[in-house]
PDB file of N, CA and C in Angstrom:
ATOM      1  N   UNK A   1       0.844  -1.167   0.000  1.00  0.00           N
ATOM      2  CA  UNK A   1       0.000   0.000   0.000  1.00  0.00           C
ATOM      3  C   UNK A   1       0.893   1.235   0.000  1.00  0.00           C
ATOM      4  N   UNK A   2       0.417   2.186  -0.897  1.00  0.00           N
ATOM      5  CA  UNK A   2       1.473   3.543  -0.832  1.00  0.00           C
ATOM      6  C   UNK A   2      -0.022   4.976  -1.136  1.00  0.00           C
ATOM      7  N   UNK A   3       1.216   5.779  -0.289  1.00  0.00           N
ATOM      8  CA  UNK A   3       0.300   7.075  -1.107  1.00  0.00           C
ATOM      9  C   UNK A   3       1.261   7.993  -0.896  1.00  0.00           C
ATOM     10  N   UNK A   4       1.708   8.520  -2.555  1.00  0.00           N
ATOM     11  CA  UNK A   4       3.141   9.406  -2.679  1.00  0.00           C
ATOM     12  C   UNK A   4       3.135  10.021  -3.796  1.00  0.00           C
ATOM     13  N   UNK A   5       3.651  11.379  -3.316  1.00  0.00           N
ATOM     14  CA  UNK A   5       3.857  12.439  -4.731  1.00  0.00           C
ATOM     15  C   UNK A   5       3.407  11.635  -6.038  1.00  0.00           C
ATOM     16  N   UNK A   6       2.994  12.586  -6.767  1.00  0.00           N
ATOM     17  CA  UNK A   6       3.124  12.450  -8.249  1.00  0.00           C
ATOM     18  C   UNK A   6       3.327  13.520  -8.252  1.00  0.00           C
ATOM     19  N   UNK A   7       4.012  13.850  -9.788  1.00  0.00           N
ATOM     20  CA  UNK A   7       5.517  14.523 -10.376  1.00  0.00           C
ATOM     21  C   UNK A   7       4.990  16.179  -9.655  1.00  0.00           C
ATOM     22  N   UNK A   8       6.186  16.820  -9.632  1.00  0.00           N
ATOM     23  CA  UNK A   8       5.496  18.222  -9.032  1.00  0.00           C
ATOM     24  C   UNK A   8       4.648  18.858 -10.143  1.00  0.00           C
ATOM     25  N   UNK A   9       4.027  19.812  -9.566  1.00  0.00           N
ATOM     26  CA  UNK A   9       3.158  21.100 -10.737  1.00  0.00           C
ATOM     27  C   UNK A   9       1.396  20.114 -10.318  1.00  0.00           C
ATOM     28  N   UNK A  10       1.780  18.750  -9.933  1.00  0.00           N
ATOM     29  CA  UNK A  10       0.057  18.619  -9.775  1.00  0.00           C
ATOM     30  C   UNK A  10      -0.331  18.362  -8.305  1.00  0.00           C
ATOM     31  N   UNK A  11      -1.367  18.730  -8.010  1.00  0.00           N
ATOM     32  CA  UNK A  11      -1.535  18.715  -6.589  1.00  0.00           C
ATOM     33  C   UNK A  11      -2.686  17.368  -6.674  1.00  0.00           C
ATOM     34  N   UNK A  12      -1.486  16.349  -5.973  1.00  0.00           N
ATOM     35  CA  UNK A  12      -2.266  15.095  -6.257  1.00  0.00           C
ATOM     36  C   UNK A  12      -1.642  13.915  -5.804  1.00  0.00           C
ATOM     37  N   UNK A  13      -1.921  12.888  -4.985  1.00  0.00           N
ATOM     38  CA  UNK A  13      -1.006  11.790  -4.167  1.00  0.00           C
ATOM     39  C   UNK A  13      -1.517  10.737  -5.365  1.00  0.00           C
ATOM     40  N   UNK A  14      -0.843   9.933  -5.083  1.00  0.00           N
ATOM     41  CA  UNK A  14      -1.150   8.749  -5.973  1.00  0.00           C
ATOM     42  C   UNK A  14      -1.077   7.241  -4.685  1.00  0.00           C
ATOM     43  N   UNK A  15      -2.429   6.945  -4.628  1.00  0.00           N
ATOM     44  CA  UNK A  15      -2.570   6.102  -3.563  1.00  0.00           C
ATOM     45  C   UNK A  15      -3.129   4.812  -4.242  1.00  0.00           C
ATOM     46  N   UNK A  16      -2.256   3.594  -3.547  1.00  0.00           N
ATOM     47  CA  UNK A  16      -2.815   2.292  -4.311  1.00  0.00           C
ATOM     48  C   UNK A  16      -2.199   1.266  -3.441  1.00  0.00           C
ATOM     49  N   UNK A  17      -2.600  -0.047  -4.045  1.00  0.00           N
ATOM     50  CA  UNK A  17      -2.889  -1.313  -3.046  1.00  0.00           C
ATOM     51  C   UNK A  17      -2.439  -2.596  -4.411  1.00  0.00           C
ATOM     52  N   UNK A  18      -1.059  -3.253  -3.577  1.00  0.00           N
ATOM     53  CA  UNK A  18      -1.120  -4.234  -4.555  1.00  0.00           C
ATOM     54  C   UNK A  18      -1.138  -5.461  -3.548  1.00  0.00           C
ATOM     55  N   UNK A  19      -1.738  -6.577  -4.532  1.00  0.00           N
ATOM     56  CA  UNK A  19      -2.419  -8.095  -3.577  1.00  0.00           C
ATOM     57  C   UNK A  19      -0.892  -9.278  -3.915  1.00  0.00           C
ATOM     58  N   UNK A  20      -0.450  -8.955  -2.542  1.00  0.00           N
ATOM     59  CA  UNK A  20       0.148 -10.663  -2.978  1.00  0.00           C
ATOM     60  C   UNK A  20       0.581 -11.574  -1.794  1.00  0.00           C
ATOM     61  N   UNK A  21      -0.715 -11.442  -1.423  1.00  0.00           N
ATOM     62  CA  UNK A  21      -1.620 -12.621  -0.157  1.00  0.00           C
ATOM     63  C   UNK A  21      -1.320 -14.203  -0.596  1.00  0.00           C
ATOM     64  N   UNK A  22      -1.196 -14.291  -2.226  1.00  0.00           N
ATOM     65  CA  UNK A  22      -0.958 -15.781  -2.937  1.00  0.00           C
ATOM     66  C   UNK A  22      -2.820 -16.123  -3.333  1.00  0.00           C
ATOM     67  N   UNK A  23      -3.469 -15.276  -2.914  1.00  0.00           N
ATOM     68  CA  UNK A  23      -4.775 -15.555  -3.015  1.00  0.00           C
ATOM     69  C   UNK A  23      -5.700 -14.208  -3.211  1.00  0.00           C
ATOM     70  N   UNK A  24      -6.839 -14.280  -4.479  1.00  0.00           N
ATOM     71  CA  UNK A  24      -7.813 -13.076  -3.806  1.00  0.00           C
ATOM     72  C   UNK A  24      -7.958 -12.539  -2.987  1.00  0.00           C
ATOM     73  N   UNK A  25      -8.152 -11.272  -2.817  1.00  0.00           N
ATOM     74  CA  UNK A  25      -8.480 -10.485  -0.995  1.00  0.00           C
ATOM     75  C   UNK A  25      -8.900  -9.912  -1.688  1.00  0.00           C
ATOM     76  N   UNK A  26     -10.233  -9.590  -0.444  1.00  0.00           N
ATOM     77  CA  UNK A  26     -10.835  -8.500  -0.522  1.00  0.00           C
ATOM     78  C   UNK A  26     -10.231  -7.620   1.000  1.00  0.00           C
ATOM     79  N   UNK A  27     -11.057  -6.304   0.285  1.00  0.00           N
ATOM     80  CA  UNK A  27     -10.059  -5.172   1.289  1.00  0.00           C
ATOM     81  C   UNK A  27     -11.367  -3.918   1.289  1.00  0.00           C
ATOM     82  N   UNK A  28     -11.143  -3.137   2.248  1.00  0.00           N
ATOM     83  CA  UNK A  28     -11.932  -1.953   2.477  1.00  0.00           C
ATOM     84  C   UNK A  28     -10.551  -0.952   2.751  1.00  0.00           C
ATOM     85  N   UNK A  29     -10.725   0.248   1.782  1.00  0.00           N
ATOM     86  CA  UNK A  29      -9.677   1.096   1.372  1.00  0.00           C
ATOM     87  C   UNK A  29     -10.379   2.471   1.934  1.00  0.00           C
ATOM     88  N   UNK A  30     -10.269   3.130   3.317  1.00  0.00           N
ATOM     89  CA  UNK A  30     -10.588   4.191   3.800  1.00  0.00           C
ATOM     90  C   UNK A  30      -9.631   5.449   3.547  1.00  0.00           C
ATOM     91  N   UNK A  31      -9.719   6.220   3.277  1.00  0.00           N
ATOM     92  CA  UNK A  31      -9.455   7.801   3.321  1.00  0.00           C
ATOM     93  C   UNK A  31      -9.822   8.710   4.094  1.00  0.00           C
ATOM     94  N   UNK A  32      -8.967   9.310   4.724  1.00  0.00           N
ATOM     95  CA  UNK A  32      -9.349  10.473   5.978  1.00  0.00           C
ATOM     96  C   UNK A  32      -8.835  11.614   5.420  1.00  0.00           C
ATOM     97  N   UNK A  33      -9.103  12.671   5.217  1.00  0.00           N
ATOM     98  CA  UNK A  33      -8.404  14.048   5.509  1.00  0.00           C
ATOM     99  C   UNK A  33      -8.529  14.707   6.833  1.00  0.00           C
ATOM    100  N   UNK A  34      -7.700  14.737   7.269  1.00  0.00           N
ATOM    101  CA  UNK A  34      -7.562  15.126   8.905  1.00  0.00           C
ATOM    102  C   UNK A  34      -8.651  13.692   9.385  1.00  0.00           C
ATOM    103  N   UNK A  35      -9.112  14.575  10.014  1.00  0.00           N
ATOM    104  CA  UNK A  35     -10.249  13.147  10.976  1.00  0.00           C
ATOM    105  C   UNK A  35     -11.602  12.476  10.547  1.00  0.00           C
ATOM    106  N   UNK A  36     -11.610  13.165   9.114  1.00  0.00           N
ATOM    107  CA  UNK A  36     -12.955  13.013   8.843  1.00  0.00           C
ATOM    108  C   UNK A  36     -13.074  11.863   7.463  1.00  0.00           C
ATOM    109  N   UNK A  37     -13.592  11.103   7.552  1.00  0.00           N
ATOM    110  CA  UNK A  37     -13.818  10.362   6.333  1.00  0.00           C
ATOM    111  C   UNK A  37     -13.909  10.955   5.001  1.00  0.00           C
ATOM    112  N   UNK A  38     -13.534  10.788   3.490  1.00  0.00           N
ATOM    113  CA  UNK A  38     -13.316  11.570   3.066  1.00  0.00           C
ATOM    114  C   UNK A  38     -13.830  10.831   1.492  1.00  0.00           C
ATOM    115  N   UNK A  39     -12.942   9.517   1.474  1.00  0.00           N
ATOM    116  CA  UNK A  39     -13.456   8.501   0.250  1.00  0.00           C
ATOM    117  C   UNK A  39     -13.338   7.051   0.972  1.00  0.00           C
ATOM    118  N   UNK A  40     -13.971   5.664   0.351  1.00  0.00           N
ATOM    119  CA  UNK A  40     -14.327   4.598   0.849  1.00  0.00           C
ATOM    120  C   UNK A  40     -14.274   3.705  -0.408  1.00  0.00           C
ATOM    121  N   UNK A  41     -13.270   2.892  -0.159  1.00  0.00           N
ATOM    122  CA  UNK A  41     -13.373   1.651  -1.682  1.00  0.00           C
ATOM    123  C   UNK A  41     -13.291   0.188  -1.223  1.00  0.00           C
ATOM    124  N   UNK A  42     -14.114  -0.437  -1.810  1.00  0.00           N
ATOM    125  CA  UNK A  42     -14.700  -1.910  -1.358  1.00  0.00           C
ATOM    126  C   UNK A  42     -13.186  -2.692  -3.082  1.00  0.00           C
ATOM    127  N   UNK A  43     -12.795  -2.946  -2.360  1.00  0.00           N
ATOM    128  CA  UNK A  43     -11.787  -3.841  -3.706  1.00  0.00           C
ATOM    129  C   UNK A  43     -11.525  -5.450  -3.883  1.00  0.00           C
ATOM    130  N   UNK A  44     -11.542  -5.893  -4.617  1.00  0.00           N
ATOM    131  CA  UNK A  44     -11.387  -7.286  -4.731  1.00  0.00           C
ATOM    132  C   UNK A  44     -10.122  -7.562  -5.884  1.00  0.00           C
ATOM    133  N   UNK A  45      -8.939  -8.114  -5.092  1.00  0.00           N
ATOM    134  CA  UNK A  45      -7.793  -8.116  -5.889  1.00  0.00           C
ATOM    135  C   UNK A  45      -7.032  -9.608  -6.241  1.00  0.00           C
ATOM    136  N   UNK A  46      -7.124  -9.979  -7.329  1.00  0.00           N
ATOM    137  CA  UNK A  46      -6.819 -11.571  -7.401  1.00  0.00           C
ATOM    138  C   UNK A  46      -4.809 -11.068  -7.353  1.00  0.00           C
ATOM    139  N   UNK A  47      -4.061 -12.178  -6.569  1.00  0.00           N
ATOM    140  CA  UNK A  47      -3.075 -12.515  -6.389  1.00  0.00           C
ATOM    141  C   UNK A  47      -2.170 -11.331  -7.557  1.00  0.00           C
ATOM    142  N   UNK A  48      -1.342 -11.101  -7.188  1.00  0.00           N
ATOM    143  CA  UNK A  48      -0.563  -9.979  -8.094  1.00  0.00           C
ATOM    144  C   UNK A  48      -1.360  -8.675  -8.184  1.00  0.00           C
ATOM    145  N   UNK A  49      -2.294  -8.696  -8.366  1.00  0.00           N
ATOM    146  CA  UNK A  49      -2.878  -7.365  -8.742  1.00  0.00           C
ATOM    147  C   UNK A  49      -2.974  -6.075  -7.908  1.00  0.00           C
ATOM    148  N   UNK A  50      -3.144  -4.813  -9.023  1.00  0.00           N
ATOM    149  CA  UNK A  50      -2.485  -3.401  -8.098  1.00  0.00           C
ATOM    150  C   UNK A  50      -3.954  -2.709  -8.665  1.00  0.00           C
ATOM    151  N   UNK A  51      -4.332  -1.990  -7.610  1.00  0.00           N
ATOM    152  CA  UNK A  51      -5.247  -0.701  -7.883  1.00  0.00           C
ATOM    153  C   UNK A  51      -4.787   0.699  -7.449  1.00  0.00           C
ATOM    154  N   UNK A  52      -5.410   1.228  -8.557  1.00  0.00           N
ATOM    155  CA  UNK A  52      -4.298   2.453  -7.741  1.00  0.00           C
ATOM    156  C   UNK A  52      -5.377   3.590  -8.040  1.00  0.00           C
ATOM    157  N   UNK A  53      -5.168   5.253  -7.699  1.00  0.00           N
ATOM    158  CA  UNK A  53      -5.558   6.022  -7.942  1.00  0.00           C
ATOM    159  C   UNK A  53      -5.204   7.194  -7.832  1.00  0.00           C
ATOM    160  N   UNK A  54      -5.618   8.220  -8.532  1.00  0.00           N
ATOM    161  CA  UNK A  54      -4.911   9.519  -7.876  1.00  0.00           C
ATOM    162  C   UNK A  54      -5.891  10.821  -7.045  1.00  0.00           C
ATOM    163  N   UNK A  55      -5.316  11.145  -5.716  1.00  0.00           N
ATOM    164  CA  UNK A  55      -6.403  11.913  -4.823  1.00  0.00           C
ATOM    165  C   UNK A  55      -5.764  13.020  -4.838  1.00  0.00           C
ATOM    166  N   UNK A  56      -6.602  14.193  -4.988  1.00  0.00           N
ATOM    167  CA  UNK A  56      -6.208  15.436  -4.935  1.00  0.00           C
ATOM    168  C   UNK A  56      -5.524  15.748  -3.419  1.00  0.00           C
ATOM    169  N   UNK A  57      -4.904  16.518  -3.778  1.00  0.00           N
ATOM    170  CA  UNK A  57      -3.743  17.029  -2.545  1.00  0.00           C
ATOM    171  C   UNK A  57      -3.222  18.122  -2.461  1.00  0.00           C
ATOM    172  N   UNK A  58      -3.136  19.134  -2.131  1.00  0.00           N
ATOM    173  CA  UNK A  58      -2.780  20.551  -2.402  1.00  0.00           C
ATOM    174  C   UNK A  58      -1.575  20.717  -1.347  1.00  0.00           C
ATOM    175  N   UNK A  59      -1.538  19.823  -0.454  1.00  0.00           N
ATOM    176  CA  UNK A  59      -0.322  20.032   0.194  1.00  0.00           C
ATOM    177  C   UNK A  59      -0.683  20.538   1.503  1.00  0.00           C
ATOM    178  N   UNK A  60      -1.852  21.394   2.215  1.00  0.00           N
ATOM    179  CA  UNK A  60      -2.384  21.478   3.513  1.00  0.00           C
ATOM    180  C   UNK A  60      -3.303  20.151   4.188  1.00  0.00           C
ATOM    181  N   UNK A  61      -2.675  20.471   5.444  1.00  0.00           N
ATOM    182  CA  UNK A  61      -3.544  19.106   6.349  1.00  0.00           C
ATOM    183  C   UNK A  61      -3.166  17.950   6.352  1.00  0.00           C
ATOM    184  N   UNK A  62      -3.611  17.007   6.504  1.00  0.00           N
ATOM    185  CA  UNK A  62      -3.129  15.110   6.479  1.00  0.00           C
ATOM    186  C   UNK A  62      -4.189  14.645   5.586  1.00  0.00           C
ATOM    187  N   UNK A  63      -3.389  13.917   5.162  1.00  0.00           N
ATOM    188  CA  UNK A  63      -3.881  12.365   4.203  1.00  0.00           C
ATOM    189  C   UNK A  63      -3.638  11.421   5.411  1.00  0.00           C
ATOM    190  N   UNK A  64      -4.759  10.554   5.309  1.00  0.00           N
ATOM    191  CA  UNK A  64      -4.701   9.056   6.303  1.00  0.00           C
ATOM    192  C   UNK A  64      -4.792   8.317   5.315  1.00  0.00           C
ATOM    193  N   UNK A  65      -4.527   7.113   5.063  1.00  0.00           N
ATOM    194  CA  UNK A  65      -5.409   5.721   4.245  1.00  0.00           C
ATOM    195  C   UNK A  65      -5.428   4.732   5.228  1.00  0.00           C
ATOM    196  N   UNK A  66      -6.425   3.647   5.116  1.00  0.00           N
ATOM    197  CA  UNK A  66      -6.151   2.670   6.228  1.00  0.00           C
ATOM    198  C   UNK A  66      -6.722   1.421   5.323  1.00  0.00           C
ATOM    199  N   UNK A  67      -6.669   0.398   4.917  1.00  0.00           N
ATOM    200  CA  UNK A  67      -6.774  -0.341   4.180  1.00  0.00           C
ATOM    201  C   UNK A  67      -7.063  -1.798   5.377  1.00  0.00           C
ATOM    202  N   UNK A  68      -8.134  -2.261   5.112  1.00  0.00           N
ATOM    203  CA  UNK A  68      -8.818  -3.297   5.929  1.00  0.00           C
ATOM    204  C   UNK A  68      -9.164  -4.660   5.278  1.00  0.00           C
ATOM    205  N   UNK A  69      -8.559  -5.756   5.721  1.00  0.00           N
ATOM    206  CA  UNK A  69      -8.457  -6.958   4.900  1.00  0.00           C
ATOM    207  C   UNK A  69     -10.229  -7.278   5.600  1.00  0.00           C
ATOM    208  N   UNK A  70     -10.931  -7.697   4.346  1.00  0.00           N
ATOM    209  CA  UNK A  70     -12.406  -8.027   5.122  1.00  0.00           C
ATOM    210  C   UNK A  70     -12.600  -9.484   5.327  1.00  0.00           C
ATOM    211  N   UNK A  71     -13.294  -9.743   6.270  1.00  0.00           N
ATOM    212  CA  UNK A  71     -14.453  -8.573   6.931  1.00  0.00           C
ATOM    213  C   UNK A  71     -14.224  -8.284   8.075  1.00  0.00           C
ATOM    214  N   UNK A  72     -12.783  -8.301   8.408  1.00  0.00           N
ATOM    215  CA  UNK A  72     -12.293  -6.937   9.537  1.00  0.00           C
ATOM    216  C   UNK A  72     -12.319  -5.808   9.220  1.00  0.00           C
ATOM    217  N   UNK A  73     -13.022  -4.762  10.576  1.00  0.00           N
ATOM    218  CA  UNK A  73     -13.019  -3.827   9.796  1.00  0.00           C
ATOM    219  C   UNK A  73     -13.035  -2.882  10.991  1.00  0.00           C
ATOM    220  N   UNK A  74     -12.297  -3.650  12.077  1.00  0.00           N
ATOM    221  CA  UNK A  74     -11.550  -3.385  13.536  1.00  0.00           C
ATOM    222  C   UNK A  74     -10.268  -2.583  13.305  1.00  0.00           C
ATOM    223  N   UNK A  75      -9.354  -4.091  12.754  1.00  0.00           N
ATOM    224  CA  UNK A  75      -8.095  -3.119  12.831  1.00  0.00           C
ATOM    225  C   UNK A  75      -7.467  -3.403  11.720  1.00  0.00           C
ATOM    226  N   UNK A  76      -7.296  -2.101  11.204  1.00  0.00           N
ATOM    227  CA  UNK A  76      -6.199  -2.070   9.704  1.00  0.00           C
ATOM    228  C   UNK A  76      -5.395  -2.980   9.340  1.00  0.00           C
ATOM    229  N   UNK A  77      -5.184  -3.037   8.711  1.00  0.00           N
ATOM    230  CA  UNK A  77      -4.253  -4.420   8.342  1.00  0.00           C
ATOM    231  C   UNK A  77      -3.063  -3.584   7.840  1.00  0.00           C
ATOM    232  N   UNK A  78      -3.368  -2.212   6.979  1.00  0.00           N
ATOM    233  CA  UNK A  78      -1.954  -1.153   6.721  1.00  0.00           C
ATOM    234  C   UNK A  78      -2.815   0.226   6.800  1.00  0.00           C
ATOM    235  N   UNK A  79      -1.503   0.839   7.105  1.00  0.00           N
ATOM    236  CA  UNK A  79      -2.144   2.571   7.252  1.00  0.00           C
ATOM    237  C   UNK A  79      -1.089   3.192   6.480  1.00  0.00           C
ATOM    238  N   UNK A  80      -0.914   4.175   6.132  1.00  0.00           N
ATOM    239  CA  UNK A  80      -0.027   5.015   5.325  1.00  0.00           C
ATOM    240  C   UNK A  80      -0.303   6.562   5.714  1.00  0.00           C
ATOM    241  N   UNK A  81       0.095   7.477   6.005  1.00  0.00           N
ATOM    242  CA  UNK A  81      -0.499   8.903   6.130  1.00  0.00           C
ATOM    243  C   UNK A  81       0.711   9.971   5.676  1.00  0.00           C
ATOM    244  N   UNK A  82       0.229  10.939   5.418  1.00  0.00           N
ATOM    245  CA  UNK A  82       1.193  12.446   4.862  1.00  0.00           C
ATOM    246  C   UNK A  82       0.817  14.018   5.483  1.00  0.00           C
ATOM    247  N   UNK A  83       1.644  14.521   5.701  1.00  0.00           N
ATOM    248  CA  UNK A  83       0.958  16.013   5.997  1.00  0.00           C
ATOM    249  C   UNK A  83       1.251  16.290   7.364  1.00  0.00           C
ATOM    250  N   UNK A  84       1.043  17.789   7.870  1.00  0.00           N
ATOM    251  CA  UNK A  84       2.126  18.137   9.020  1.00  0.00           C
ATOM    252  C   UNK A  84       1.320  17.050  10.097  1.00  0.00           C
ATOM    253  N   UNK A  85       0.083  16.673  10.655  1.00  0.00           N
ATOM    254  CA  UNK A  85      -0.209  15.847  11.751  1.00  0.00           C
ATOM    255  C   UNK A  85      -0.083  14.468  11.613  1.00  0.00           C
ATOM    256  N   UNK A  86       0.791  14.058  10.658  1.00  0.00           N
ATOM    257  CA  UNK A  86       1.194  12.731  10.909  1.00  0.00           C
ATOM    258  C   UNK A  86       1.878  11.963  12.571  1.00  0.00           C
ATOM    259  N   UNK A  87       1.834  11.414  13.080  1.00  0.00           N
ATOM    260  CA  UNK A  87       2.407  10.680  14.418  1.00  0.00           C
ATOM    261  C   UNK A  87       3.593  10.243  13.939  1.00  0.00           C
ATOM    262  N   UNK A  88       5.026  10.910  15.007  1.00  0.00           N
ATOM    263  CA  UNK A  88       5.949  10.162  14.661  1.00  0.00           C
ATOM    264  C   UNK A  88       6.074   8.735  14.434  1.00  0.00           C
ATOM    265  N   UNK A  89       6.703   8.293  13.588  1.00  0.00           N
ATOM    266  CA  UNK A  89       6.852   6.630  13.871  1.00  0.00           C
ATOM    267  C   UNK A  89       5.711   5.903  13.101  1.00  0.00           C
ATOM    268  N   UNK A  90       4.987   6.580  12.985  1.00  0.00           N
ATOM    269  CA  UNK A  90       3.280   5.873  12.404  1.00  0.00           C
ATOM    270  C   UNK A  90       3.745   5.903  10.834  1.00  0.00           C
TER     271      UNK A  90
END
């Protein structure tokens, strides 16, 4: 799972999820800006496969992603975040 620059001049992360569990997964792909829910993707990824996308970003506030192997939907399975309120170490 990543979410990272794309080239400068666009204000825009490029966030995506590649599967290699050895098996299909499904996953619940959350987005926060700061604390608030923001976008929500239900994905189904056979072995190798990458989804990706690009989210606007202007460069103020935090990006969260939290990506949830289902049908947990307790605790993340990966998180990724950007922007000045990131948690050290996180």
């Amino acid at each position: 799972m990543w979410l990272s620059p794309l080239p400068q001049g666009q204000h825009a992360l490029s966030l995506g999820v590649s599967n290699d569990q050895g098996s299909t997964t499904r996953y619940r792909l959350v987005l926060l800006r700061g604390s608030r829910m923001s976008d929500t993707w239900n994905l189904t990824l056979a072995d190798g496969a990458t989804w990706r996308r690009s989210v606007p970003f202007a460069g103020h506030g935090s990006l969260t992603a939290r990506l949830y192997r289902l049908p947990d939907l307790t605790h993340p399975y990966r998180s990724v975040s950007t922007g000045p309120s990131q948690a050290a170490g996180s």
